[in-house]
PDB file of N, CA and C in Angstrom:
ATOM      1  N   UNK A   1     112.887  56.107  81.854  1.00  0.00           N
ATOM      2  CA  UNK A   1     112.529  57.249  82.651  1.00  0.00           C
ATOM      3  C   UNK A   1     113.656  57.590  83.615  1.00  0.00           C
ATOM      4  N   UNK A   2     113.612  59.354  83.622  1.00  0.00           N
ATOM      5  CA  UNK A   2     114.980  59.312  84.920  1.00  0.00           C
ATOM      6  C   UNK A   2     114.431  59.790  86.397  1.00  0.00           C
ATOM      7  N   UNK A   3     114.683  59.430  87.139  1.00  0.00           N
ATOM      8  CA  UNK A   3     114.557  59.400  88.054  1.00  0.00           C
ATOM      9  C   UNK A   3     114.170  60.956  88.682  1.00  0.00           C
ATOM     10  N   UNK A   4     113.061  61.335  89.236  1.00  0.00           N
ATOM     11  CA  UNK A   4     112.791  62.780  89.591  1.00  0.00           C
ATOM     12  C   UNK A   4     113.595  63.196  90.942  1.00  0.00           C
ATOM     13  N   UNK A   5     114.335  64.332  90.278  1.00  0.00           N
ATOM     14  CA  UNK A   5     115.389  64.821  91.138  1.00  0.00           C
ATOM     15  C   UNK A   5     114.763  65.932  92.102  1.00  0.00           C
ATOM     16  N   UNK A   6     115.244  65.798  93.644  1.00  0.00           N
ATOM     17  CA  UNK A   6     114.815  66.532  94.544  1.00  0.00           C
ATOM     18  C   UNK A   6     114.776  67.948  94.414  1.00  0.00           C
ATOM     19  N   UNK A   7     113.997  68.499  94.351  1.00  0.00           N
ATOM     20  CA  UNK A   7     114.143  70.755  94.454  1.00  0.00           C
ATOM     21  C   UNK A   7     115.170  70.862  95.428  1.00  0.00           C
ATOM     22  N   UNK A   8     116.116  72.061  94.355  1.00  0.00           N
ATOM     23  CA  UNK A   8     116.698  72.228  95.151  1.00  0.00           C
ATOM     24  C   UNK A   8     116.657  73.468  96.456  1.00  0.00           C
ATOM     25  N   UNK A   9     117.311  73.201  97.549  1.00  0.00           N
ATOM     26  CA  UNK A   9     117.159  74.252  98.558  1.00  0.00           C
ATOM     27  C   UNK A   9     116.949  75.386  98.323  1.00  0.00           C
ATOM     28  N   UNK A  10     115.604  76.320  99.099  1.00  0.00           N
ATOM     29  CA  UNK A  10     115.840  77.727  98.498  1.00  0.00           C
ATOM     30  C   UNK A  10     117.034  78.384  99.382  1.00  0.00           C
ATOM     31  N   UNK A  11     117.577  78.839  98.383  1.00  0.00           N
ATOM     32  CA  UNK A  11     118.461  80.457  98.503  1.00  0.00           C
ATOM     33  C   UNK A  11     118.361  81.643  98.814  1.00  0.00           C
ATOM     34  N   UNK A  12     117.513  82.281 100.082  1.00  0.00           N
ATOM     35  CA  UNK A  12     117.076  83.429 100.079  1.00  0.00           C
ATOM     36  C   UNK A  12     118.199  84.562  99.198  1.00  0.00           C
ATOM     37  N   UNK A  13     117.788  85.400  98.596  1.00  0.00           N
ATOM     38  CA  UNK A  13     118.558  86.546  97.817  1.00  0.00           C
ATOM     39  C   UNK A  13     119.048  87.332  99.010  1.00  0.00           C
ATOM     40  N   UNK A  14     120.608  87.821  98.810  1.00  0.00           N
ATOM     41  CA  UNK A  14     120.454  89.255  99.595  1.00  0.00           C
ATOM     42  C   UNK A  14     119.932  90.364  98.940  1.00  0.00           C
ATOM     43  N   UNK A  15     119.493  90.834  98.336  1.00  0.00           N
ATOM     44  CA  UNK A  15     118.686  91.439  98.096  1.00  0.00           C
ATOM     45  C   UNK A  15     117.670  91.870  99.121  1.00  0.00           C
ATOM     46  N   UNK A  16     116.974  90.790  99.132  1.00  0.00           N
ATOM     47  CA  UNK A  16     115.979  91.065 100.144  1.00  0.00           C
ATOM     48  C   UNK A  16     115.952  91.364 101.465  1.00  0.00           C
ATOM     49  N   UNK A  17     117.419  91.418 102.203  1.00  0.00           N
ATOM     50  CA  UNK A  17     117.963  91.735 103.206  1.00  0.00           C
ATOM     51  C   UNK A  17     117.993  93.758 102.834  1.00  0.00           C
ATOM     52  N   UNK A  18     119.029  93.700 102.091  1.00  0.00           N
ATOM     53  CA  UNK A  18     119.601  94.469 101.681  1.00  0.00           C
ATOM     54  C   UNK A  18     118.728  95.645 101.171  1.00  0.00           C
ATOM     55  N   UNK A  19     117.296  95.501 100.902  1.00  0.00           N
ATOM     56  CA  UNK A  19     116.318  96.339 100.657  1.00  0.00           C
ATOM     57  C   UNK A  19     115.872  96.373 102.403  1.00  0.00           C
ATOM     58  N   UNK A  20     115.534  95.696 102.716  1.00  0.00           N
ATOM     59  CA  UNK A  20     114.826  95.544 104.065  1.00  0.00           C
ATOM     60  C   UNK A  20     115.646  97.140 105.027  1.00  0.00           C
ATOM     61  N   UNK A  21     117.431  96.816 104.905  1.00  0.00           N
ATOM     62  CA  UNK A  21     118.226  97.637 105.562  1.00  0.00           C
ATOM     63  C   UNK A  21     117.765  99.400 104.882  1.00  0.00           C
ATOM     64  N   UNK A  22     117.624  98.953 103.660  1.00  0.00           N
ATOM     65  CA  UNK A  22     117.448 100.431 103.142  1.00  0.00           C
ATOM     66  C   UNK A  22     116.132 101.295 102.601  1.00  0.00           C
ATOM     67  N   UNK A  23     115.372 100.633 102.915  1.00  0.00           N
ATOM     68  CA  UNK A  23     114.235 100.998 103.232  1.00  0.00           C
ATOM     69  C   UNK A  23     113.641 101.661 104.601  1.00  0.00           C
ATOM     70  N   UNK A  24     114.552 100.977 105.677  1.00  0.00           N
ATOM     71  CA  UNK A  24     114.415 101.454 107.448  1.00  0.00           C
ATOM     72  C   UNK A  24     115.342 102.526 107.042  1.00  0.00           C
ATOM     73  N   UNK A  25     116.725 102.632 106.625  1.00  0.00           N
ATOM     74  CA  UNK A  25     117.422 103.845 106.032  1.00  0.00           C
ATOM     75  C   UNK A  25     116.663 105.086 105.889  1.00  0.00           C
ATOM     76  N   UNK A  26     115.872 104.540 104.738  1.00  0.00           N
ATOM     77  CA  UNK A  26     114.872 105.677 104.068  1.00  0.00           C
ATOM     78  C   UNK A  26     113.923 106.779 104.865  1.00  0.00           C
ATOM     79  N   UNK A  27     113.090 105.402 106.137  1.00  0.00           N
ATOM     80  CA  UNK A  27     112.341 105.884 107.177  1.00  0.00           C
ATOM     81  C   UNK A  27     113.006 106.589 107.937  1.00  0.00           C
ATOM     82  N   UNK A  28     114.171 106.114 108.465  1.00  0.00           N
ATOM     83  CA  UNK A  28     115.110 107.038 109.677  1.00  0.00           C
ATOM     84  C   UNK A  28     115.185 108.652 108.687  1.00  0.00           C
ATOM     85  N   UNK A  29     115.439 108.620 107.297  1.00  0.00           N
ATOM     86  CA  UNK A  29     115.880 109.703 106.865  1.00  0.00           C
ATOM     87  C   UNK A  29     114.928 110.533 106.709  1.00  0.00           C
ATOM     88  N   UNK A  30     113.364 110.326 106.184  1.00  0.00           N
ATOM     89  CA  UNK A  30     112.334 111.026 105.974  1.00  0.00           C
ATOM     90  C   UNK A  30     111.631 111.416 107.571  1.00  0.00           C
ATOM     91  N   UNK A  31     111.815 110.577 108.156  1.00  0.00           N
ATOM     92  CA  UNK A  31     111.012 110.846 109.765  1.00  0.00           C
ATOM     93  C   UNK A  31     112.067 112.079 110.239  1.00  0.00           C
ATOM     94  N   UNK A  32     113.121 112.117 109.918  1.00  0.00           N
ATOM     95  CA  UNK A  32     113.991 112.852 111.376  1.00  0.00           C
ATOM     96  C   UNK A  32     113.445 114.157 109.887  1.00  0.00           C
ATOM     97  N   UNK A  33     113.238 114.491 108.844  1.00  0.00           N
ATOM     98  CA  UNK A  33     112.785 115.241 107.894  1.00  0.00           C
ATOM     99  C   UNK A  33     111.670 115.996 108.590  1.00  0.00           C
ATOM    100  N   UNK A  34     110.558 114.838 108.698  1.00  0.00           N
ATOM    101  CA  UNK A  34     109.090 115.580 109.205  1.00  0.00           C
ATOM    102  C   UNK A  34     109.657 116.230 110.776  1.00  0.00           C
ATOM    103  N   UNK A  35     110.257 115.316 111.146  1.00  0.00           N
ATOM    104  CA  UNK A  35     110.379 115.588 112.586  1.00  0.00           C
ATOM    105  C   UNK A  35     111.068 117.326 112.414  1.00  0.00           C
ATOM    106  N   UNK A  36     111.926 117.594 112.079  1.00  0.00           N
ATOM    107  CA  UNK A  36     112.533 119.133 111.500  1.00  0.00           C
ATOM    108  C   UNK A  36     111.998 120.112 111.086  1.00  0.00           C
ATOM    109  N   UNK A  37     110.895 119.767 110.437  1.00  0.00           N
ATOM    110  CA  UNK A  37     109.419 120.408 109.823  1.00  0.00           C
ATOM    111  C   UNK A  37     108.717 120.412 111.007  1.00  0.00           C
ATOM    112  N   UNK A  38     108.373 119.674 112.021  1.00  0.00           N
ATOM    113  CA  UNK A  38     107.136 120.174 112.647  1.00  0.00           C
ATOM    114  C   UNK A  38     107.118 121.405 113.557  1.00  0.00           C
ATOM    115  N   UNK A  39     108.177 121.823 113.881  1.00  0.00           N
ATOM    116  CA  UNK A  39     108.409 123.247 114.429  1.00  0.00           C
ATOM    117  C   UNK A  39     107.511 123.857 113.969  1.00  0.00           C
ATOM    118  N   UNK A  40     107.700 124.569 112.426  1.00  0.00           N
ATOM    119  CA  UNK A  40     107.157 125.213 111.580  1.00  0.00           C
ATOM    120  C   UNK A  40     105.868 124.704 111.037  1.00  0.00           C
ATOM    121  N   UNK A  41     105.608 123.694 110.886  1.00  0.00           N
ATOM    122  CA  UNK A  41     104.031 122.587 110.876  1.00  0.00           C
ATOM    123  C   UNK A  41     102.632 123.050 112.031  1.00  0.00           C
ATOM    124  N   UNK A  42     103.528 123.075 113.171  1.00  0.00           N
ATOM    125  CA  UNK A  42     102.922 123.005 114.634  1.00  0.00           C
ATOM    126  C   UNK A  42     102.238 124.461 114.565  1.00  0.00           C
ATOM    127  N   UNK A  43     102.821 125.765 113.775  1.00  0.00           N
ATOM    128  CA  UNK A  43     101.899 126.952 113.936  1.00  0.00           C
ATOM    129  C   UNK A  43     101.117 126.533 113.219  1.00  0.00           C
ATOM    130  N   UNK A  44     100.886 126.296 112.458  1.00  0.00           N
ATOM    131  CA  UNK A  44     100.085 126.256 111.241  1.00  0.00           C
ATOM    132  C   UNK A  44      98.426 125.499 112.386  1.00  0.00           C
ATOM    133  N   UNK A  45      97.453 125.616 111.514  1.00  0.00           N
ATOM    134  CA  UNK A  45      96.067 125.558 111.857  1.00  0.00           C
ATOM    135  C   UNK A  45      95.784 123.961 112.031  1.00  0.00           C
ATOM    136  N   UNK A  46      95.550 123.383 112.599  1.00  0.00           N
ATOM    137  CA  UNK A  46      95.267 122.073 112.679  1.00  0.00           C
ATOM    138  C   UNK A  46      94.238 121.164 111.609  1.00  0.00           C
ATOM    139  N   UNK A  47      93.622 121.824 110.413  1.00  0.00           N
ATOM    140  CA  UNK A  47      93.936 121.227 109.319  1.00  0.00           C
ATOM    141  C   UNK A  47      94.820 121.315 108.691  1.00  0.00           C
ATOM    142  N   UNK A  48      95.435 122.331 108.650  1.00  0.00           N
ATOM    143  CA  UNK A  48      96.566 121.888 107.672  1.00  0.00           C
ATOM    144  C   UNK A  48      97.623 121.246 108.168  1.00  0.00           C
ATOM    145  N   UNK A  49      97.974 121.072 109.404  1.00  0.00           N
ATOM    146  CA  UNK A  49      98.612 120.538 109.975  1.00  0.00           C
ATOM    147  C   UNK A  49      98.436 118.757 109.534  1.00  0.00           C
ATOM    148  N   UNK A  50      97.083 118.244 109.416  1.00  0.00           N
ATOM    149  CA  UNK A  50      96.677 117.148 108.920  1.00  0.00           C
ATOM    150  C   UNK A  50      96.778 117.174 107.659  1.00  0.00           C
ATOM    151  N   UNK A  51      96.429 117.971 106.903  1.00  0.00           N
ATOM    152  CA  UNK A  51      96.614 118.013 105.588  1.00  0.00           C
ATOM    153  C   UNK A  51      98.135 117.473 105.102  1.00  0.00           C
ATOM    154  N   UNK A  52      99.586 118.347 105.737  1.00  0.00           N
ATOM    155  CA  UNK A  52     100.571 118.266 105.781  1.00  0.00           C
ATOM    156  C   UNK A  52     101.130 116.901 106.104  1.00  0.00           C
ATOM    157  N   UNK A  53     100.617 115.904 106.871  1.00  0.00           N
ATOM    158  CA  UNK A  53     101.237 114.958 107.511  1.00  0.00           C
ATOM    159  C   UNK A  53     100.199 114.130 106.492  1.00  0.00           C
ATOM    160  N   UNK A  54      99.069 114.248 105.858  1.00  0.00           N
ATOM    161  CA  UNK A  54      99.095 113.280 104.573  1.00  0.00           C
ATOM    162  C   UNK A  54      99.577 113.434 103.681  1.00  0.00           C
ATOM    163  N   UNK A  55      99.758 114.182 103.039  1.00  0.00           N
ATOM    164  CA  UNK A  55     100.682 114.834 101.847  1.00  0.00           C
ATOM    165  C   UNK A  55     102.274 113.970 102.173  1.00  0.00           C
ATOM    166  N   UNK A  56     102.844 114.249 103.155  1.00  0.00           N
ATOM    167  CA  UNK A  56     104.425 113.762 103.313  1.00  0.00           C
ATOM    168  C   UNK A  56     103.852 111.930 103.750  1.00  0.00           C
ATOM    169  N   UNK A  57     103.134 111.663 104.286  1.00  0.00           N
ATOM    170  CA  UNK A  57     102.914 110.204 104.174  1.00  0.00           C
ATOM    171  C   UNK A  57     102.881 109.696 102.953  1.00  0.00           C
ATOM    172  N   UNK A  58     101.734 110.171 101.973  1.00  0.00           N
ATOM    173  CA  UNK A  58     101.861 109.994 100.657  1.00  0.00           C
ATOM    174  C   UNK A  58     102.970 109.870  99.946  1.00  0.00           C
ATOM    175  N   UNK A  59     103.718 110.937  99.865  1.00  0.00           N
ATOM    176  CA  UNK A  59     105.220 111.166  98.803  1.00  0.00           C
ATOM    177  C   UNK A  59     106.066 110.164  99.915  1.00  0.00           C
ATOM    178  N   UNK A  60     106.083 109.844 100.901  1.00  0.00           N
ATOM    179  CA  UNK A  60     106.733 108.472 101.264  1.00  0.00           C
ATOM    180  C   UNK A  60     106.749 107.313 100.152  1.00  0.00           C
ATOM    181  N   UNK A  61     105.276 106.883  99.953  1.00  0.00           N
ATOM    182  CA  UNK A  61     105.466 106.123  99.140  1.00  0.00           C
ATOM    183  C   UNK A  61     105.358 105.740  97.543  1.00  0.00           C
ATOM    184  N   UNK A  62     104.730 107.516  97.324  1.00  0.00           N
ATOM    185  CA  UNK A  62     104.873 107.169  95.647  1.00  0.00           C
ATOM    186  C   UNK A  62     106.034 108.540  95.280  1.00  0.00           C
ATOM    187  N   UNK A  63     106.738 109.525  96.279  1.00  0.00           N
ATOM    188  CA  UNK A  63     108.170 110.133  95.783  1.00  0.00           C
ATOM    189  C   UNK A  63     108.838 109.543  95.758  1.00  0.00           C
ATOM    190  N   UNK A  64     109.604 109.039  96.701  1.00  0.00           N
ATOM    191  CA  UNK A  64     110.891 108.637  97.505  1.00  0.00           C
ATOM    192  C   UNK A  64     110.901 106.974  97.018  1.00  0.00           C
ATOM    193  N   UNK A  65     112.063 106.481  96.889  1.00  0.00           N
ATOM    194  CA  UNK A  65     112.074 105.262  95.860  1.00  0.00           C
ATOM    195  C   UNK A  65     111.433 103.729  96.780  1.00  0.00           C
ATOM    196  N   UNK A  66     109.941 103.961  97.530  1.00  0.00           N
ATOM    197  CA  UNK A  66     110.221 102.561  98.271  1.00  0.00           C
ATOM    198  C   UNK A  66     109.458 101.478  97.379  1.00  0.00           C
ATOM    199  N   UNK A  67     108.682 102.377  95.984  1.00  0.00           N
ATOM    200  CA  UNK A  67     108.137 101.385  94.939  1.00  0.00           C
ATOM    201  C   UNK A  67     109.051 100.441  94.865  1.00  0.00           C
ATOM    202  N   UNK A  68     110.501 101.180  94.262  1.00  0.00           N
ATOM    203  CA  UNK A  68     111.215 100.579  93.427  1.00  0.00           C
ATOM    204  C   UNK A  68     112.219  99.418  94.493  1.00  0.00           C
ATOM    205  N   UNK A  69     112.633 100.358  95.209  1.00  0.00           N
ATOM    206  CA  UNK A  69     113.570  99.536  96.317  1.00  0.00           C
ATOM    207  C   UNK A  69     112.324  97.788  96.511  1.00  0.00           C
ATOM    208  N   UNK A  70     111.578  97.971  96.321  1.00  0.00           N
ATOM    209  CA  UNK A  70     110.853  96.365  97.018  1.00  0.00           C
ATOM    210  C   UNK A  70     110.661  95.888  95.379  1.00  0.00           C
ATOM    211  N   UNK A  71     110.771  96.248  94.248  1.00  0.00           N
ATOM    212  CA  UNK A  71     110.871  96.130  93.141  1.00  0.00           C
ATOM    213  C   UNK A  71     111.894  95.209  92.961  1.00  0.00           C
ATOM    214  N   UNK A  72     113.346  96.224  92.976  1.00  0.00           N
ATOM    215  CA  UNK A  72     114.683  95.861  93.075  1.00  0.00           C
ATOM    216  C   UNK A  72     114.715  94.410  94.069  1.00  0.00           C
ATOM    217  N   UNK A  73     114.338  94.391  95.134  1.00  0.00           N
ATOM    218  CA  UNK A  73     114.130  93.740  95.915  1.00  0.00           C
ATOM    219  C   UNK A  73     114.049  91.973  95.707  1.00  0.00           C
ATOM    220  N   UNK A  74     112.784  92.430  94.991  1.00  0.00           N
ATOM    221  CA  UNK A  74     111.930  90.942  94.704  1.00  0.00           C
ATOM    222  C   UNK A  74     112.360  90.362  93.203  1.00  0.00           C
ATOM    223  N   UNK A  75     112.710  91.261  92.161  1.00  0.00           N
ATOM    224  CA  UNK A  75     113.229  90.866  90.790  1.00  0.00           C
ATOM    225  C   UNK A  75     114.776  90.815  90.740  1.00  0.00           C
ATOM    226  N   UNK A  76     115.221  92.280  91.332  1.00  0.00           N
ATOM    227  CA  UNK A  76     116.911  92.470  90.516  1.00  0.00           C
ATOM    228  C   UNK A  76     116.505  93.620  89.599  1.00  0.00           C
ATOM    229  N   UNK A  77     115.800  94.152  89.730  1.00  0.00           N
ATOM    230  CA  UNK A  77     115.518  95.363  88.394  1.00  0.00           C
ATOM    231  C   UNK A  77     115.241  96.597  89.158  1.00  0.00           C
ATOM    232  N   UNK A  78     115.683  97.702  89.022  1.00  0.00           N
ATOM    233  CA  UNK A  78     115.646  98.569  90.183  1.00  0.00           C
ATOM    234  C   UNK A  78     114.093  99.433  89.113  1.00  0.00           C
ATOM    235  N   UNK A  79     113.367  99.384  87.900  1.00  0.00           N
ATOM    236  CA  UNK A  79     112.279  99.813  87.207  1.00  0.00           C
ATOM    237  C   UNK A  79     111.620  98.228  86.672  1.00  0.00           C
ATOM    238  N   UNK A  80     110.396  98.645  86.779  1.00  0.00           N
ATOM    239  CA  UNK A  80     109.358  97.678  85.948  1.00  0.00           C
ATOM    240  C   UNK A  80     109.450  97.427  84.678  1.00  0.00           C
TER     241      UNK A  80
END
């Protein structure tokens, strides 16, 4: 029998840094977005005003790549 060899140390990936950075990227870029829009948001009727700010919450996370970026992230594969 050989002798059971110790696990070795984990290695965090950069990756997972490296998504982390570009994902806050993403937020800085889509927020200062809405933020530019609400001028023109703010006349609008206060449902749609709500309506509007779920709609762009939404396409946050199934337009704009943050599926994939935590995808990329956790595998190395930027698609499933």
């Amino acid at each position: 029998m050989t002798p059971e060899q110790p696990p070795e140390p984990y290695q965090p990936s950069w990756r997972r840094t490296a998504g982390a950075f570009l994902i806050l990227g993403c937020i800085a870029l889509w927020a200062g977005l809405v933020v530019q829009l609400a001028g023109l948001v703010g006349r609008l009727p206060a449902l749609a005003q709500a309506l509007f700010y779920l709609v762009a919450g939404m396409a946050w996370i199934w337009i704009l790549p943050l599926r994939n970026i935590l995808s990329w992230s956790e595998t190395g594969r930027w698609r499933r």
